[in-house]
Each structure stands twice: as structure tokens, then as C-alpha cells.
N, C-alpha and C. Protein backbone atom coordinates (compact mmCIF):
# COMPACT_ATOMS: atom_id res chain seq x y z
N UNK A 1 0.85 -1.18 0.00
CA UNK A 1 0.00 0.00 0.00
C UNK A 1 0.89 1.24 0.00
N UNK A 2 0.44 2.30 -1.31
CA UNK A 2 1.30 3.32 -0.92
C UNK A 2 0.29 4.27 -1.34
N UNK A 3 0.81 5.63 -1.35
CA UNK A 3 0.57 7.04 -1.44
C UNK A 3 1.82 7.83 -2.35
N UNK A 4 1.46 7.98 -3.81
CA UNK A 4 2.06 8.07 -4.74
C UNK A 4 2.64 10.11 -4.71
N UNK A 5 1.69 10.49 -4.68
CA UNK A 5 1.38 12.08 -4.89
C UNK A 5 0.09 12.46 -4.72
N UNK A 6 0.08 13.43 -4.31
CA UNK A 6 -1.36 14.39 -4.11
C UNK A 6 -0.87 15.52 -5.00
N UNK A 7 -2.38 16.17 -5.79
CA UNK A 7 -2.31 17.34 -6.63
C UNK A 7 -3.72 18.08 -5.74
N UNK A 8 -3.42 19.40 -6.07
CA UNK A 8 -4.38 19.99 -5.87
C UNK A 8 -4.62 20.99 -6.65
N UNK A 9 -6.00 21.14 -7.56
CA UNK A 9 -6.46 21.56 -8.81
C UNK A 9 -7.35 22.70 -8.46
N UNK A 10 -6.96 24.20 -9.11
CA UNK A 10 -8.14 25.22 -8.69
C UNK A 10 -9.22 25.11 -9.68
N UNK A 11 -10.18 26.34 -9.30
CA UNK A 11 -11.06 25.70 -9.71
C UNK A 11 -11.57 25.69 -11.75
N UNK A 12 -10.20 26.21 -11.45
CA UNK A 12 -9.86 27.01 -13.07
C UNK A 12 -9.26 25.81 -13.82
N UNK A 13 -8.84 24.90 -13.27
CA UNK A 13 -7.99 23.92 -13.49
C UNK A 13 -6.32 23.73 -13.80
N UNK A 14 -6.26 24.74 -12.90
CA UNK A 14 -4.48 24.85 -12.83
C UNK A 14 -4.04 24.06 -11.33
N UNK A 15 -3.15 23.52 -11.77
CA UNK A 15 -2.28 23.09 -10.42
C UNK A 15 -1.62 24.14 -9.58
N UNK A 16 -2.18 23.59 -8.55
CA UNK A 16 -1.85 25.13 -7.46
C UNK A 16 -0.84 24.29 -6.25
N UNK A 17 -1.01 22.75 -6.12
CA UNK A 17 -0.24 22.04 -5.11
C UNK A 17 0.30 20.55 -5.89
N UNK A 18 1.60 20.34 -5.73
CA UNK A 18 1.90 19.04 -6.71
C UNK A 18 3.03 18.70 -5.75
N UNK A 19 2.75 17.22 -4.85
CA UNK A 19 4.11 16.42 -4.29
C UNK A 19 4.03 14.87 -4.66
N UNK A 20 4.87 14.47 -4.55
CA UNK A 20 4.92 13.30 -4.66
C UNK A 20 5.83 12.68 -3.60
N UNK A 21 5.47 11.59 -3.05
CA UNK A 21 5.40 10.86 -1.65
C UNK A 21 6.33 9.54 -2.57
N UNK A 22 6.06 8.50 -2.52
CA UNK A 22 6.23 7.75 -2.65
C UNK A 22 7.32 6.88 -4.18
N UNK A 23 8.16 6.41 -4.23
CA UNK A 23 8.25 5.89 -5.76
C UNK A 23 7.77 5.08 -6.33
N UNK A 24 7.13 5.27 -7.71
CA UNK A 24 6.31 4.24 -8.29
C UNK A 24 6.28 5.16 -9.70
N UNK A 25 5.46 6.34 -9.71
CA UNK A 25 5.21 6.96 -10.85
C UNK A 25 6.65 7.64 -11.73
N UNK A 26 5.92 7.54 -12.57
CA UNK A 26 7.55 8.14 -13.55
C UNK A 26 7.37 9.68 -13.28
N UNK A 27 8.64 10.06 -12.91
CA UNK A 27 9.04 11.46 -12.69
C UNK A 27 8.73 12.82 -13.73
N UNK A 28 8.27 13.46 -13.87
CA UNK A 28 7.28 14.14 -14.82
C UNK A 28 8.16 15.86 -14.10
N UNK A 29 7.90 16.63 -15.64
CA UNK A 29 8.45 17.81 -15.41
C UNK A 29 7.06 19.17 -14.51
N UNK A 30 7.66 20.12 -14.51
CA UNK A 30 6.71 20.85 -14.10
C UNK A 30 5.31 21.19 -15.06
N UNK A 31 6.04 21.65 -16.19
CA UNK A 31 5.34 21.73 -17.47
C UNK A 31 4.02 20.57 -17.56
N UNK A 32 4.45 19.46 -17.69
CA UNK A 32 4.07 18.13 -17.45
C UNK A 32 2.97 17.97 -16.75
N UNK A 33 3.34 18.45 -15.39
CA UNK A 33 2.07 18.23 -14.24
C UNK A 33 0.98 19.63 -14.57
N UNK A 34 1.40 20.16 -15.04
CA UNK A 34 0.51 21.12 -15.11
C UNK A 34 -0.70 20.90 -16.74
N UNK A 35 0.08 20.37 -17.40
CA UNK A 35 -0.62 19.75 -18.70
C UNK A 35 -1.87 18.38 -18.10
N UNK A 36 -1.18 17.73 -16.90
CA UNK A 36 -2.19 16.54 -16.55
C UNK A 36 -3.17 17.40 -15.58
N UNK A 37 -2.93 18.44 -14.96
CA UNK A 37 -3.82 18.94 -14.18
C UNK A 37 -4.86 19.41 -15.04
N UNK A 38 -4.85 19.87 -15.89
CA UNK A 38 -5.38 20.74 -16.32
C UNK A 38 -6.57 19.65 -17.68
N UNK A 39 -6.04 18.51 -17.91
CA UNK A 39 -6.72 17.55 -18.41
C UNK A 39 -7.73 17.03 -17.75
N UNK A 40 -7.36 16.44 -16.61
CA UNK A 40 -7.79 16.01 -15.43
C UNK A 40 -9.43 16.80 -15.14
N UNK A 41 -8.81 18.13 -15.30
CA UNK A 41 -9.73 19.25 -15.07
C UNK A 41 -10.75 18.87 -16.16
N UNK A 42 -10.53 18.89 -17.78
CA UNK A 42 -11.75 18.87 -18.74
C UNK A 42 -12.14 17.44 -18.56
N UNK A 43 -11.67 16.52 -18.13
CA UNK A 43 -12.10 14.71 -18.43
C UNK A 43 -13.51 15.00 -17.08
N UNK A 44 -12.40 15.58 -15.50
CA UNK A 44 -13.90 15.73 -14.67
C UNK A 44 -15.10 16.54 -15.44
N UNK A 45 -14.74 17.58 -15.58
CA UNK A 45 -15.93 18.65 -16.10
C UNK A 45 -16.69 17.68 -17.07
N UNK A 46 -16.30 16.73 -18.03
CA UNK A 46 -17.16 15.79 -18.82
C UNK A 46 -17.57 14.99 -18.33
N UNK A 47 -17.39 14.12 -17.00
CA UNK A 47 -17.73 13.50 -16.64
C UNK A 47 -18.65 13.79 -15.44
N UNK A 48 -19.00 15.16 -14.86
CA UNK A 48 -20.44 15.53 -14.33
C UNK A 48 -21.23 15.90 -15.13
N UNK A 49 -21.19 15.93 -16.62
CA UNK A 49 -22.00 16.06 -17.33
C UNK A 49 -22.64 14.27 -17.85
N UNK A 50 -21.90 13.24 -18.01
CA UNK A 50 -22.57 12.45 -18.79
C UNK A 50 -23.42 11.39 -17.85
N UNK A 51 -23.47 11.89 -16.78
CA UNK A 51 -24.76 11.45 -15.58
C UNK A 51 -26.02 10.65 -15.74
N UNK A 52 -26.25 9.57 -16.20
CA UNK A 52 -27.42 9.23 -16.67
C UNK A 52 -28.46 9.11 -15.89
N UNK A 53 -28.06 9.73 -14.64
CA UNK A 53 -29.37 9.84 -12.89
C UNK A 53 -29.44 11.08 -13.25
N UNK A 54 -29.04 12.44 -13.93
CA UNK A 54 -29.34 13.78 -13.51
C UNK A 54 -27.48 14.32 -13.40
N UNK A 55 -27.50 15.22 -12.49
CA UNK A 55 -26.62 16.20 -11.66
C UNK A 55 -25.67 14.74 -11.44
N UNK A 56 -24.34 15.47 -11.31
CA UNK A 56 -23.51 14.49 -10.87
C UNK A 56 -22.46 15.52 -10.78
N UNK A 57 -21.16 14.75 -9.65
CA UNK A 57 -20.18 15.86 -9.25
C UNK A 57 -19.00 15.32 -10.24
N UNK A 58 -19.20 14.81 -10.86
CA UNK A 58 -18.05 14.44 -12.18
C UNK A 58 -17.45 12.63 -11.72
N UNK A 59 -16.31 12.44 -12.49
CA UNK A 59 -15.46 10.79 -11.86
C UNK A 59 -15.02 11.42 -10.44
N UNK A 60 -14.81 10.35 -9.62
CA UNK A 60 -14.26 10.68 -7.96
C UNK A 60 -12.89 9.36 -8.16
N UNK A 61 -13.17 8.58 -9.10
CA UNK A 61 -11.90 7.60 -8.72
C UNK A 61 -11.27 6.60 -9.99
N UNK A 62 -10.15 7.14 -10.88
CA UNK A 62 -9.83 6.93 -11.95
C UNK A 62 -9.15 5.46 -11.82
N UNK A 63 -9.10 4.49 -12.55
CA UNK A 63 -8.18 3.35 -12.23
C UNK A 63 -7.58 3.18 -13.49
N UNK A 64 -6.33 2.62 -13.18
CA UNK A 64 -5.09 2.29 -13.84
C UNK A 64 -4.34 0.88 -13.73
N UNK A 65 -3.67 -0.01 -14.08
CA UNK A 65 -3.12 -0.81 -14.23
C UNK A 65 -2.73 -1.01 -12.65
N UNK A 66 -1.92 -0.07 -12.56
CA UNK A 66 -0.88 -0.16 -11.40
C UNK A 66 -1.21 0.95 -10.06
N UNK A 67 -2.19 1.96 -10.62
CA UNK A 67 -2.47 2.60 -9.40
C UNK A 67 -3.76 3.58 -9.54
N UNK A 68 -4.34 4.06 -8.79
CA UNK A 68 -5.97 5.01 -8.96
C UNK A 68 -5.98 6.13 -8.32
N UNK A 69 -6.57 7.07 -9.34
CA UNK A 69 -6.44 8.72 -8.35
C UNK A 69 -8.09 8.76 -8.20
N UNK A 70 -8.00 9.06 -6.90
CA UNK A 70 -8.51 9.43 -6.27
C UNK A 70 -9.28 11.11 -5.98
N UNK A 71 -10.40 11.57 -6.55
CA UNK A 71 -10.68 12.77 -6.65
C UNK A 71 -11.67 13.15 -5.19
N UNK A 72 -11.38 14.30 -4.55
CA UNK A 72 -12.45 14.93 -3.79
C UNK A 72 -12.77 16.06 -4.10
N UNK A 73 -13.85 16.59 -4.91
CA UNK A 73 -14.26 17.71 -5.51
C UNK A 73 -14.96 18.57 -3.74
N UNK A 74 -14.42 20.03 -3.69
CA UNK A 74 -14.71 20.53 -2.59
C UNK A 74 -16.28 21.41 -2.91
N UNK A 75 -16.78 22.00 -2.24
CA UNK A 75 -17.42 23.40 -2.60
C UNK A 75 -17.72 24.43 -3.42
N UNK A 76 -16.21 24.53 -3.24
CA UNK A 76 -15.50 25.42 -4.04
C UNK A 76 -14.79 25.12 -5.47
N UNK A 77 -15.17 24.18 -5.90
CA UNK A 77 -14.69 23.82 -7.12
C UNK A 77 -13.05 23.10 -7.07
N UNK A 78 -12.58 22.94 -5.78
CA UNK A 78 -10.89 22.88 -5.74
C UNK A 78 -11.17 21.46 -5.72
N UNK A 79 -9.98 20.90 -6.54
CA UNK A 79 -10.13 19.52 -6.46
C UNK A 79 -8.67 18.79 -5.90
N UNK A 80 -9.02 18.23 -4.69
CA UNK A 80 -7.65 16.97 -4.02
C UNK A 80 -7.57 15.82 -5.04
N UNK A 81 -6.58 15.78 -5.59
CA UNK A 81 -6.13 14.22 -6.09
C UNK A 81 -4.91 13.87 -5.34
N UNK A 82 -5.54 12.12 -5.08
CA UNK A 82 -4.44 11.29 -4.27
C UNK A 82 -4.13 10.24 -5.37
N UNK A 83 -3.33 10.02 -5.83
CA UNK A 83 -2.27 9.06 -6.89
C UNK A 83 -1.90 7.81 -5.63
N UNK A 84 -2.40 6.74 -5.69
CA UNK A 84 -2.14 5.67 -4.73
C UNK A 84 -1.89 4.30 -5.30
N UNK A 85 -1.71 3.28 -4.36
CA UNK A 85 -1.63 1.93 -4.92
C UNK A 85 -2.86 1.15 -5.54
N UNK A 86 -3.13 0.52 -6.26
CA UNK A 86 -4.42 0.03 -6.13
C UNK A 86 -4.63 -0.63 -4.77
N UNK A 87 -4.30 -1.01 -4.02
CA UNK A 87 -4.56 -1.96 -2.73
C UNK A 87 -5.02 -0.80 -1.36
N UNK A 88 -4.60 0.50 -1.54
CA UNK A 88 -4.76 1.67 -0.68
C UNK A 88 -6.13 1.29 -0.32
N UNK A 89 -6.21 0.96 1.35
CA UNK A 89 -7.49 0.43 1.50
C UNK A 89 -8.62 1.92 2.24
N UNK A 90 -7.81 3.57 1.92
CA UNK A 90 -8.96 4.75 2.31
C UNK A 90 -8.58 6.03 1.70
N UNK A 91 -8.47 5.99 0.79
CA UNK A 91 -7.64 7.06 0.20
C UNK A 91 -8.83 8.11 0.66
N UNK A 92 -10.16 8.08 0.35
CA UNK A 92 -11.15 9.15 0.82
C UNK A 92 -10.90 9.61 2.21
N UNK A 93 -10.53 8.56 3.11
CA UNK A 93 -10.39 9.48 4.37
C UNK A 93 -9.08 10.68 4.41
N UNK A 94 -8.27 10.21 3.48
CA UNK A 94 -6.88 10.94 3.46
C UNK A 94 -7.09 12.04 2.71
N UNK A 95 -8.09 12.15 1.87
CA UNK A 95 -8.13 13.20 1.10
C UNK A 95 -9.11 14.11 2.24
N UNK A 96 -9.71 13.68 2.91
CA UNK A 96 -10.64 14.28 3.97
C UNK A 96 -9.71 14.77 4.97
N UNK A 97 -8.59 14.36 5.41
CA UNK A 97 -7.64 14.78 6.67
C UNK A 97 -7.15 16.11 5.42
N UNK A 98 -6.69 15.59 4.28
CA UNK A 98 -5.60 16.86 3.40
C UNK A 98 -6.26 17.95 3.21
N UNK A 99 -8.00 17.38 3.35
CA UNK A 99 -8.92 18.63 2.97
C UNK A 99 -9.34 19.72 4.15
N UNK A 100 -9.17 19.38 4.94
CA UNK A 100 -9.07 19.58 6.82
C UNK A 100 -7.48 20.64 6.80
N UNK A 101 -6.83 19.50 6.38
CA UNK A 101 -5.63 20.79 6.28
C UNK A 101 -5.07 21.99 6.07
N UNK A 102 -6.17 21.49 4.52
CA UNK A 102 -5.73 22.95 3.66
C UNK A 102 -7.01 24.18 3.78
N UNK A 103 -7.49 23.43 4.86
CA UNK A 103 -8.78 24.50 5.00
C UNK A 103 -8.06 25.39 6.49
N UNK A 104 -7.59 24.68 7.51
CA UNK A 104 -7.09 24.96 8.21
C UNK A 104 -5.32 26.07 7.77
N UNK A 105 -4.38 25.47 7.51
CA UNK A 105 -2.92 25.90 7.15
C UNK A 105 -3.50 27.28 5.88
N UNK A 106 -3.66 27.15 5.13
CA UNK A 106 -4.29 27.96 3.76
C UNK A 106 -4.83 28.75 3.67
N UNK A 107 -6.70 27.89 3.55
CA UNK A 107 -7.51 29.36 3.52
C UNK A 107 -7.56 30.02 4.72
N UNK A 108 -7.19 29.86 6.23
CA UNK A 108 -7.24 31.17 7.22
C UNK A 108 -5.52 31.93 7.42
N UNK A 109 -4.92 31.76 6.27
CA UNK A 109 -4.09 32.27 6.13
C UNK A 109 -4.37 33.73 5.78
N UNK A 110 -4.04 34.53 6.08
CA UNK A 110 -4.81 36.04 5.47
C UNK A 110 -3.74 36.43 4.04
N UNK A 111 -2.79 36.22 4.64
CA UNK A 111 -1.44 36.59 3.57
C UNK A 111 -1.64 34.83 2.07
N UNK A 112 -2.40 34.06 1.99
CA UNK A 112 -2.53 33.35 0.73
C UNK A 112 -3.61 33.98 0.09
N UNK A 113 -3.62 33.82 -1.38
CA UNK A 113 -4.39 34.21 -2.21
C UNK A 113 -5.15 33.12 -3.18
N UNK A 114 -6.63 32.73 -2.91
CA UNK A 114 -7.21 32.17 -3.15
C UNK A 114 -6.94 31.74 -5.10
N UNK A 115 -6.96 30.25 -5.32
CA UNK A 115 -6.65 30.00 -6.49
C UNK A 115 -5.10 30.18 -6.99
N UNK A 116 -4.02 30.29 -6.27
CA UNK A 116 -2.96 31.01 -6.61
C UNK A 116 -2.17 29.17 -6.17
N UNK A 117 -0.97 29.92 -6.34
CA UNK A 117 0.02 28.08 -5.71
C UNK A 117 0.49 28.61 -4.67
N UNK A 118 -0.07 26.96 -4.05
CA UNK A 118 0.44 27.41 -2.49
C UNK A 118 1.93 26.83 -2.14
N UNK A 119 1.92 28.23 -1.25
CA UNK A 119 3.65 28.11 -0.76
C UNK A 119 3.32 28.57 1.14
N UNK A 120 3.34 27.00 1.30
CA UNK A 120 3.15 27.23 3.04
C UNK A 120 3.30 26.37 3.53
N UNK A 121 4.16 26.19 4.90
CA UNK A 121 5.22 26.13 5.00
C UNK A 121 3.96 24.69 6.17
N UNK A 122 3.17 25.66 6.94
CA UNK A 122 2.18 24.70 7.68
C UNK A 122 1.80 23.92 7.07
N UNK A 123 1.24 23.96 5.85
CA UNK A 123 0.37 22.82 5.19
C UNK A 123 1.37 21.73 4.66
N UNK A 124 2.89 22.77 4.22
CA UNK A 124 3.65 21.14 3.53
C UNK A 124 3.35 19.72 5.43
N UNK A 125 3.82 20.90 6.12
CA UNK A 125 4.40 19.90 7.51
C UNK A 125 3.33 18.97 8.07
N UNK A 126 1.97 19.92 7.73
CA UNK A 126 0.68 19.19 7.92
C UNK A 126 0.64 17.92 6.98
N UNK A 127 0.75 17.98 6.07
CA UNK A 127 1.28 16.45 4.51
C UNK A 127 1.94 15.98 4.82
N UNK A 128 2.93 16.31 5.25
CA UNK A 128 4.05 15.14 5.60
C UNK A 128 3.84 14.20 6.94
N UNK A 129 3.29 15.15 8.03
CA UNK A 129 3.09 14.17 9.12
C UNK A 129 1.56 13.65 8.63
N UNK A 130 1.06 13.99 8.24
CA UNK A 130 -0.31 13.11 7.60
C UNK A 130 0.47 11.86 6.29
N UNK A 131 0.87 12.28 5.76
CA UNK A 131 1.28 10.96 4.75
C UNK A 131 2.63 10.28 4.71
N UNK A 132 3.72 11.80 5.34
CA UNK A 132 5.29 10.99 5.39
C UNK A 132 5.61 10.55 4.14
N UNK A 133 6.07 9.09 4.11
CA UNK A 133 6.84 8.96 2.97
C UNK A 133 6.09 8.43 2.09
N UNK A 134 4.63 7.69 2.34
CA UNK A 134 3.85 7.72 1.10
C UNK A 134 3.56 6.06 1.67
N UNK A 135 4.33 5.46 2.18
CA UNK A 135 3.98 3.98 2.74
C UNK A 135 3.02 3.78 3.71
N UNK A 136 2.13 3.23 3.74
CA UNK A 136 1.41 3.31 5.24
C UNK A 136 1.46 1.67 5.61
């Protein structure tokens, strides 16, 4: 079981938070992550549209060969992705502690600017003792 990377997507669909925890995924440039964020962004937006119940909040959990991201769409349009093992037996609760975090470290930050990339210093330390090295 691991914990690959977390992204965090505004609501514009730019990457505003990008780490990676664990080794498994191939190492990707900045450029890079910001091209998958931003995909990520139009595949959800199509996928709360093709709803065949009505309203829907888009995909919440992508799968892959070797590992599944994990989406928590907030309120506010900001979206947590957790990049994990397939075997990760709660990635939703982790995205619920990261979402706790960044509500806490972030938005009552007065000096961050909403939608912007975050650079803070509480929230990395808050991630790390919440996920560490990505092994649980």
C-alpha cells in the first residue's frame, strides 16, 4: 500500500499544489504536471456532465493498471487528487484529513491568495506528518 502524490487543482484547473510521496510513478516535469492537471480538469468537467441519474459531481476515482487517483471535488470547485496503490485500503479518508488541512494551514491564512500556488510552510508539515513517505 502506498501514497504516490497528491495534486491539488483550482477551480480554473491549474495546479496550485503538486508532491509526490512515494516511488512508483515516472518522474514528470513541471510543465508536465501542469498539462495533466489541467486535463484532469476537462475529463472531470465531462464527466459531471454524462450522468445518466441527472446532476452528478463528475469521476471521484480513476483506475489504472498499477495505481488510482482518487478525486475529492470541494465546494468550491478545488479539487484533491491522491495518486495511490491500487490496494490503498482509504484514500477518501486521506483526502478528507488533506482537505481539513488545507482548509485549516491555507484558507485562514490572510497573507494566501485564493486560487494562486500554495507556498506554506504549515500545510507542507501538515502532509508530511499526515502521509510521510507515502507507505502506510
Amino acid at each position: 500500500m502506498a501514497i504516490y502524490g497528491l495534486w491539488v487543482i483550482n477551480k480554473a484547473g491549474g495546479l496550485v499544489y503538486q508532491r509526490n510521496f512515494a516511488d512508483g510513478l515516472a518522474q514528470l516535469t513541471s510543465n508536465e504536471y501542469l498539462v495533466l492537471a489541467g486535463t484532469l480538469h476537462g475529463i472531470h468537467a465531462i464527466t459531471s456532465r454524462l450522468s445518466p441519474m441527472g446532476s452528478s459531481s463528475g469521476a471521484q476515482v480513476i483506475e489504472g493498471e498499477s495505481f488510482k487517483m482518487t478525486i475529492l471535488l470541494t465546494a468550491t470547485a478545488t479539487k484533491f487528487v491522491l495518486l495511490t496503490s491500487l490496494a490503498e485500503p482509504s484514500p477518501e479518508s486521506v483526502l478528507q484529513k488533506v482537505y481539513d488541512a488545507y482548509a485549516d494551514a491555507v484558507m485562514k491564512n490572510p497573507f494566501h491568495t485564493p486560487e494562486m500556488p500554495i507556498r506554506n510552510e504549515g500545510f507542507d508539515s501538515r502532509i508530511t506528518s499526515l502521509i510521510g513517505t507515502g507507505h502506510i
